[in-house]
PDB file of N, CA and C in Angstrom:
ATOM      1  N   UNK A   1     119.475 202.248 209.994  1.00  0.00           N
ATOM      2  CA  UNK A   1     120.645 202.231 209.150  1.00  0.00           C
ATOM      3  C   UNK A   1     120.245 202.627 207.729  1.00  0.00           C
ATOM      4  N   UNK A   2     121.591 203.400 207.113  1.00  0.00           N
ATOM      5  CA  UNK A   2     121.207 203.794 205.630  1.00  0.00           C
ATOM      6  C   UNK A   2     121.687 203.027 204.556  1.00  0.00           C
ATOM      7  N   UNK A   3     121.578 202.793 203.635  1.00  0.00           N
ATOM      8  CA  UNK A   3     122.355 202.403 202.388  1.00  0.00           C
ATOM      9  C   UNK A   3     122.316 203.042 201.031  1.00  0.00           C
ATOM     10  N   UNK A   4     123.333 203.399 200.930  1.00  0.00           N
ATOM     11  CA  UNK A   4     123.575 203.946 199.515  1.00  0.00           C
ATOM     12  C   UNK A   4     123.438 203.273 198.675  1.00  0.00           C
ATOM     13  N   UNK A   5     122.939 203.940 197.123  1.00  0.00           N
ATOM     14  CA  UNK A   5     122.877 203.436 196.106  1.00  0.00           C
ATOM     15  C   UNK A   5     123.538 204.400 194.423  1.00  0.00           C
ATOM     16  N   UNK A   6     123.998 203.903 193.636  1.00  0.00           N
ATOM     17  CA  UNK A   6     124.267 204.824 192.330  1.00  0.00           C
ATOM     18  C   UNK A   6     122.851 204.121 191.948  1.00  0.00           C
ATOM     19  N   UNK A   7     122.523 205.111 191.380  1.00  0.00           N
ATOM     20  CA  UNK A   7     120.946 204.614 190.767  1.00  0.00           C
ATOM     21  C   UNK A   7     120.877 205.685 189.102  1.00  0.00           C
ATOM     22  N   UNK A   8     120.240 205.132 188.153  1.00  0.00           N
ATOM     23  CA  UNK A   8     120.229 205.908 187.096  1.00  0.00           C
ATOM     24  C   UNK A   8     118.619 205.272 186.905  1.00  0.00           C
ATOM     25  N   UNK A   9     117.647 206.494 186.970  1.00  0.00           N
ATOM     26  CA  UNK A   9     116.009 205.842 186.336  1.00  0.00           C
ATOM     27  C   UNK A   9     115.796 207.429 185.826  1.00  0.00           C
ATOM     28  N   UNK A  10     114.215 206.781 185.417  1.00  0.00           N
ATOM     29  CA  UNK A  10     113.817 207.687 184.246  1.00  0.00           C
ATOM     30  C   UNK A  10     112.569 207.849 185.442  1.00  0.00           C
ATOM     31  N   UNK A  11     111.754 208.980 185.400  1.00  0.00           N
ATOM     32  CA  UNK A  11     110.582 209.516 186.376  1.00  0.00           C
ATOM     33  C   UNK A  11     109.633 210.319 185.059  1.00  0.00           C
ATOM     34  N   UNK A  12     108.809 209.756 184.918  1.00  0.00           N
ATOM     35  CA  UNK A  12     107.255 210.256 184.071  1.00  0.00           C
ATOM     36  C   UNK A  12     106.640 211.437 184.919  1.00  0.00           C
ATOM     37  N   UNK A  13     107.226 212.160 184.517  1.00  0.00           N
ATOM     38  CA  UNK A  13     106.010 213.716 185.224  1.00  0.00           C
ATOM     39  C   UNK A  13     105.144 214.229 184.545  1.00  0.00           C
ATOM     40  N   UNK A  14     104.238 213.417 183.759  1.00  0.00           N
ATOM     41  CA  UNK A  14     102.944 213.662 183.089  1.00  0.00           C
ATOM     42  C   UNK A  14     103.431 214.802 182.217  1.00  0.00           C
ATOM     43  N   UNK A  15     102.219 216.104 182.455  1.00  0.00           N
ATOM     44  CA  UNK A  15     102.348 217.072 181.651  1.00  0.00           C
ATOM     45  C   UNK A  15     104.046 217.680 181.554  1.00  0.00           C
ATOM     46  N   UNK A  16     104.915 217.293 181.997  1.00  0.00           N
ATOM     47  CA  UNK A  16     106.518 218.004 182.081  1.00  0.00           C
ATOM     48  C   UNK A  16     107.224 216.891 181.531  1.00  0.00           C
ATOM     49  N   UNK A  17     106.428 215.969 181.284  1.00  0.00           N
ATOM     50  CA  UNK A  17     107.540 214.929 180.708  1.00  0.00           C
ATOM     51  C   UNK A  17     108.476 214.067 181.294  1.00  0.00           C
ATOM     52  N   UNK A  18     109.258 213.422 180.658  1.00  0.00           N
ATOM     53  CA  UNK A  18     110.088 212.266 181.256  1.00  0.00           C
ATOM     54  C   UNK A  18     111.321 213.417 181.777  1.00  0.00           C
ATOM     55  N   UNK A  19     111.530 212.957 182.851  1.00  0.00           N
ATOM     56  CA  UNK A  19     112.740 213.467 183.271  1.00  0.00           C
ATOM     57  C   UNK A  19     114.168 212.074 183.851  1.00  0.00           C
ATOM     58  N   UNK A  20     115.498 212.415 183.628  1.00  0.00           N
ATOM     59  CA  UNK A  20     116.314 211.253 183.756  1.00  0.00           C
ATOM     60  C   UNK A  20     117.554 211.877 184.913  1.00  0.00           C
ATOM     61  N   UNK A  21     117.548 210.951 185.950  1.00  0.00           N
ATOM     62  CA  UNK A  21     118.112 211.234 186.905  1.00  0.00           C
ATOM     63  C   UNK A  21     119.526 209.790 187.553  1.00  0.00           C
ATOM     64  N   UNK A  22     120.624 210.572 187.312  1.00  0.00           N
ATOM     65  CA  UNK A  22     121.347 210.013 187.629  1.00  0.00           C
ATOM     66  C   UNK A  22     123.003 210.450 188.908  1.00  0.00           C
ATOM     67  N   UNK A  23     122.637 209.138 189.929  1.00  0.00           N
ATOM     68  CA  UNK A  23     123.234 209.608 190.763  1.00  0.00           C
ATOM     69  C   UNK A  23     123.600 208.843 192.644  1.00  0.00           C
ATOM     70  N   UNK A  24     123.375 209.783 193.107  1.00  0.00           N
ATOM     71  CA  UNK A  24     123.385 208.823 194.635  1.00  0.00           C
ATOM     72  C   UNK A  24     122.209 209.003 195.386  1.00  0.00           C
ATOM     73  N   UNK A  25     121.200 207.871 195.440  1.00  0.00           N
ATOM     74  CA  UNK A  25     119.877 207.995 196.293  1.00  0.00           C
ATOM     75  C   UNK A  25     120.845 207.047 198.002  1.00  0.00           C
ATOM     76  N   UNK A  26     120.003 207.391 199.065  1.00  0.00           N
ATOM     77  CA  UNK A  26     119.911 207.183 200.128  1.00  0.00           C
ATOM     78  C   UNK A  26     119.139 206.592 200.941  1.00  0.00           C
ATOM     79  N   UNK A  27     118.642 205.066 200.905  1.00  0.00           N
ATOM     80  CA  UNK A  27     117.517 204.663 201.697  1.00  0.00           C
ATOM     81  C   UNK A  27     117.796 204.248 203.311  1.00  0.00           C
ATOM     82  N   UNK A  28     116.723 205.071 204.157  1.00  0.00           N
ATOM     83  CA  UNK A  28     117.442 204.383 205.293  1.00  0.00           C
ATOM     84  C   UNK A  28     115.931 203.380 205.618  1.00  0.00           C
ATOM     85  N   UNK A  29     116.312 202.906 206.432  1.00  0.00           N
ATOM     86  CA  UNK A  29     115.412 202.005 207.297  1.00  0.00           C
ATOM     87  C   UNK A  29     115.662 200.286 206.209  1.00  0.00           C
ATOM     88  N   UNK A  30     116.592 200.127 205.838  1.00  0.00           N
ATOM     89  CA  UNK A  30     116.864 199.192 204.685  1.00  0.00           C
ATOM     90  C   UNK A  30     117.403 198.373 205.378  1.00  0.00           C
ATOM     91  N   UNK A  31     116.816 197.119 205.495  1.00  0.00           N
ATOM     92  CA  UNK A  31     118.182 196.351 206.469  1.00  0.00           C
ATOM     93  C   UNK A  31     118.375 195.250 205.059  1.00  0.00           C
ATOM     94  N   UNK A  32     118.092 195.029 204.096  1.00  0.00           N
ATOM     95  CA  UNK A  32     118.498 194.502 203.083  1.00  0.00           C
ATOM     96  C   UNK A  32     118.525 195.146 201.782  1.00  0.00           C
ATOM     97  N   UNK A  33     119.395 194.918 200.707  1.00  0.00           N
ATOM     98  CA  UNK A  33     119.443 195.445 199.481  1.00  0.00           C
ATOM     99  C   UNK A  33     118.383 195.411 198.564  1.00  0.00           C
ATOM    100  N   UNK A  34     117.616 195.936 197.977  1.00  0.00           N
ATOM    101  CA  UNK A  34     116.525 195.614 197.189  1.00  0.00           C
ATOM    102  C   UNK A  34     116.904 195.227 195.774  1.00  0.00           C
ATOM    103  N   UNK A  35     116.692 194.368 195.096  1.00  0.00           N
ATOM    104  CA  UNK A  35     117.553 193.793 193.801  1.00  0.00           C
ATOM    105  C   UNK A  35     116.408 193.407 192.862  1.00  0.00           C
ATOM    106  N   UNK A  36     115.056 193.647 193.636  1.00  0.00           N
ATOM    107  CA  UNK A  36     113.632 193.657 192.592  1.00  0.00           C
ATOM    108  C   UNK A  36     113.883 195.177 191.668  1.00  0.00           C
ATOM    109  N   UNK A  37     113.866 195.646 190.300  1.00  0.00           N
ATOM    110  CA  UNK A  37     113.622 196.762 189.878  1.00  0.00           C
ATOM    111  C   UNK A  37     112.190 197.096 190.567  1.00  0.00           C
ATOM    112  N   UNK A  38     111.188 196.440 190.048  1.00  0.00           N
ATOM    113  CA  UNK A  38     109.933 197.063 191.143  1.00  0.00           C
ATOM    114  C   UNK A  38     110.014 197.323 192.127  1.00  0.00           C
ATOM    115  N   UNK A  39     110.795 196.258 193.035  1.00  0.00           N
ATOM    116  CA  UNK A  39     110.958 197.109 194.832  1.00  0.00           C
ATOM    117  C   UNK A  39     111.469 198.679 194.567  1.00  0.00           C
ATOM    118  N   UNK A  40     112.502 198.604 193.559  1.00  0.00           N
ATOM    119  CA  UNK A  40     113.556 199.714 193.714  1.00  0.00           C
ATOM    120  C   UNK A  40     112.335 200.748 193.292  1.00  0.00           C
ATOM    121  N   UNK A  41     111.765 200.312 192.645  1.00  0.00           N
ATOM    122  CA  UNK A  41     110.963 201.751 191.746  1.00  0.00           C
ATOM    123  C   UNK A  41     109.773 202.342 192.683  1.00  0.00           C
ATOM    124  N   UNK A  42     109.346 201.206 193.631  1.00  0.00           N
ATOM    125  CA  UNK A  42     108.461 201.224 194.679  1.00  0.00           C
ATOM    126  C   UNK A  42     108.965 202.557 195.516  1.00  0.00           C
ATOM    127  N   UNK A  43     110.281 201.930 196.200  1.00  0.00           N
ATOM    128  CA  UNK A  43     110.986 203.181 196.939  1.00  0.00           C
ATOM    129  C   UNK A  43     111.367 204.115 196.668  1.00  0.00           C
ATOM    130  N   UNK A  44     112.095 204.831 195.396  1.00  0.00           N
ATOM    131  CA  UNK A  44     112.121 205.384 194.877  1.00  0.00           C
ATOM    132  C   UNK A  44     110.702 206.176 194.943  1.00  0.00           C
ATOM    133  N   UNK A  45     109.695 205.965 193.875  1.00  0.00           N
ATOM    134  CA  UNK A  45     108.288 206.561 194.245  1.00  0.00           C
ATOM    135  C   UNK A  45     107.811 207.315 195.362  1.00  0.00           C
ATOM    136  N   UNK A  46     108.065 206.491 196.061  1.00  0.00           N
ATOM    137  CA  UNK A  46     107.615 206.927 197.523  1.00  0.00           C
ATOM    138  C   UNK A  46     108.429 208.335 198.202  1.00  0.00           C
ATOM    139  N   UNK A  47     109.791 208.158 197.573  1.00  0.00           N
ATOM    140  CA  UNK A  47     110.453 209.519 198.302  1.00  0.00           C
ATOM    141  C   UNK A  47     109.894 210.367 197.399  1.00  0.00           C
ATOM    142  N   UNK A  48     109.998 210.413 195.922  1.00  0.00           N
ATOM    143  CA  UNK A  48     109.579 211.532 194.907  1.00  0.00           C
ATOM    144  C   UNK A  48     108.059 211.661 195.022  1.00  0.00           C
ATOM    145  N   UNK A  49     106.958 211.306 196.035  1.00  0.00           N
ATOM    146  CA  UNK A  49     105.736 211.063 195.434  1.00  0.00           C
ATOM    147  C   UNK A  49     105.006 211.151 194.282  1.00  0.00           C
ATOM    148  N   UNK A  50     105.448 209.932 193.815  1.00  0.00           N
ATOM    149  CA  UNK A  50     105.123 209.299 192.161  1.00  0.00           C
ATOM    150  C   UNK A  50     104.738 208.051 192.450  1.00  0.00           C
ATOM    151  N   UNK A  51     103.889 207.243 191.706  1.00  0.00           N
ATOM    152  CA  UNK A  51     103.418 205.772 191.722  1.00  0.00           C
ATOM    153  C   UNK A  51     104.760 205.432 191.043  1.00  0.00           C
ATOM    154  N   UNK A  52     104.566 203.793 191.203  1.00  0.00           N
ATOM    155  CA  UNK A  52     105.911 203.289 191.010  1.00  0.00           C
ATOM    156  C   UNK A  52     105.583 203.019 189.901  1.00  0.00           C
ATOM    157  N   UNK A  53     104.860 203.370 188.844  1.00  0.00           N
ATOM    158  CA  UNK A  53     104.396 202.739 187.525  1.00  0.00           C
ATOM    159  C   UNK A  53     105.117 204.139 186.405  1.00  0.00           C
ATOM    160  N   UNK A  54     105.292 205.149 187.064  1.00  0.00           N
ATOM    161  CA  UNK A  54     105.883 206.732 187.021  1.00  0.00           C
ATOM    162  C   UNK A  54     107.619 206.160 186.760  1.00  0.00           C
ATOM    163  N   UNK A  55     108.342 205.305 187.104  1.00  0.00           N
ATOM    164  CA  UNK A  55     109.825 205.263 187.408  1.00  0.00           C
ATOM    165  C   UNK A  55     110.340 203.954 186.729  1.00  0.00           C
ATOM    166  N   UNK A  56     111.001 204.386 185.847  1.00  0.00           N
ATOM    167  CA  UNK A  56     111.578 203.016 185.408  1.00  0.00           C
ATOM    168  C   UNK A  56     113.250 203.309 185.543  1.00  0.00           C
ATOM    169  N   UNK A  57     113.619 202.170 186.410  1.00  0.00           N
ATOM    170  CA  UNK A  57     115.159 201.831 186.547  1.00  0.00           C
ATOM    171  C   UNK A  57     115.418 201.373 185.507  1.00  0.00           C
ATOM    172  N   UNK A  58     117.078 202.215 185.278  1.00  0.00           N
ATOM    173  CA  UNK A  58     118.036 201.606 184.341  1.00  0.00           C
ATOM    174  C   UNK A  58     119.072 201.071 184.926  1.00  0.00           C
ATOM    175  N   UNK A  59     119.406 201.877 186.403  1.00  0.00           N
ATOM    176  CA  UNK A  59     120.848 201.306 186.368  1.00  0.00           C
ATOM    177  C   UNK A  59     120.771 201.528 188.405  1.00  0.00           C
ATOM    178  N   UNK A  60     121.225 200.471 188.896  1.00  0.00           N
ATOM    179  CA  UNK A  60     121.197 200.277 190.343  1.00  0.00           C
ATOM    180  C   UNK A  60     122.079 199.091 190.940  1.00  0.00           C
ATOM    181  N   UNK A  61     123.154 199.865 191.744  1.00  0.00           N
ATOM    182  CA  UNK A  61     124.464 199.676 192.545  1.00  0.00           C
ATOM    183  C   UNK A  61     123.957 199.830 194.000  1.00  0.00           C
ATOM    184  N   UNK A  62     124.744 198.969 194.636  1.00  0.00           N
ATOM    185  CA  UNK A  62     124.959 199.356 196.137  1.00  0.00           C
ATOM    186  C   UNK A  62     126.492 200.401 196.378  1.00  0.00           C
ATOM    187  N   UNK A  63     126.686 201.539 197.035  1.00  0.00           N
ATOM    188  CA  UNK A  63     127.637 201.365 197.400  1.00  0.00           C
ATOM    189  C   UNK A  63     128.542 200.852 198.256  1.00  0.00           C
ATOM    190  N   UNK A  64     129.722 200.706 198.452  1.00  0.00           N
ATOM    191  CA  UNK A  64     130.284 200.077 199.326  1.00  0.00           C
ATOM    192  C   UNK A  64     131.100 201.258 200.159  1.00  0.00           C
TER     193      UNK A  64
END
């Protein structure tokens, strides 16, 4: 199962700089909401391959 999210974070791409992304991410295999910013930034990371130390959340919704 998937769950949507509105998500607004910031992603550190070293030499290219901060980049700011706002919008609808898609996690599937989620059977619960993640409501840690670190979890979120964890997963996040992982789809963009970036460490989660790379992503700082500003703004994170479930949709309904």
């Amino acid at each position: 199962m998937s769950i949507k999210f509105y998500t607004r974070f910031v992603a550190d791409l070293g030499t290219r700089g901060p980049s700011e992304y706002t919008g609808i991410v898609e996690l599937g295999g989620q059977e619960t909401v993640p409501t840690d910013p670190k979890r979120v930034a964890r997963l996040l990371a992982r789809d963009l391959d970036l460490e989660a130390e790379e992503i700082r959340v500003l703004q994170w919704a479930r949709l309904h």
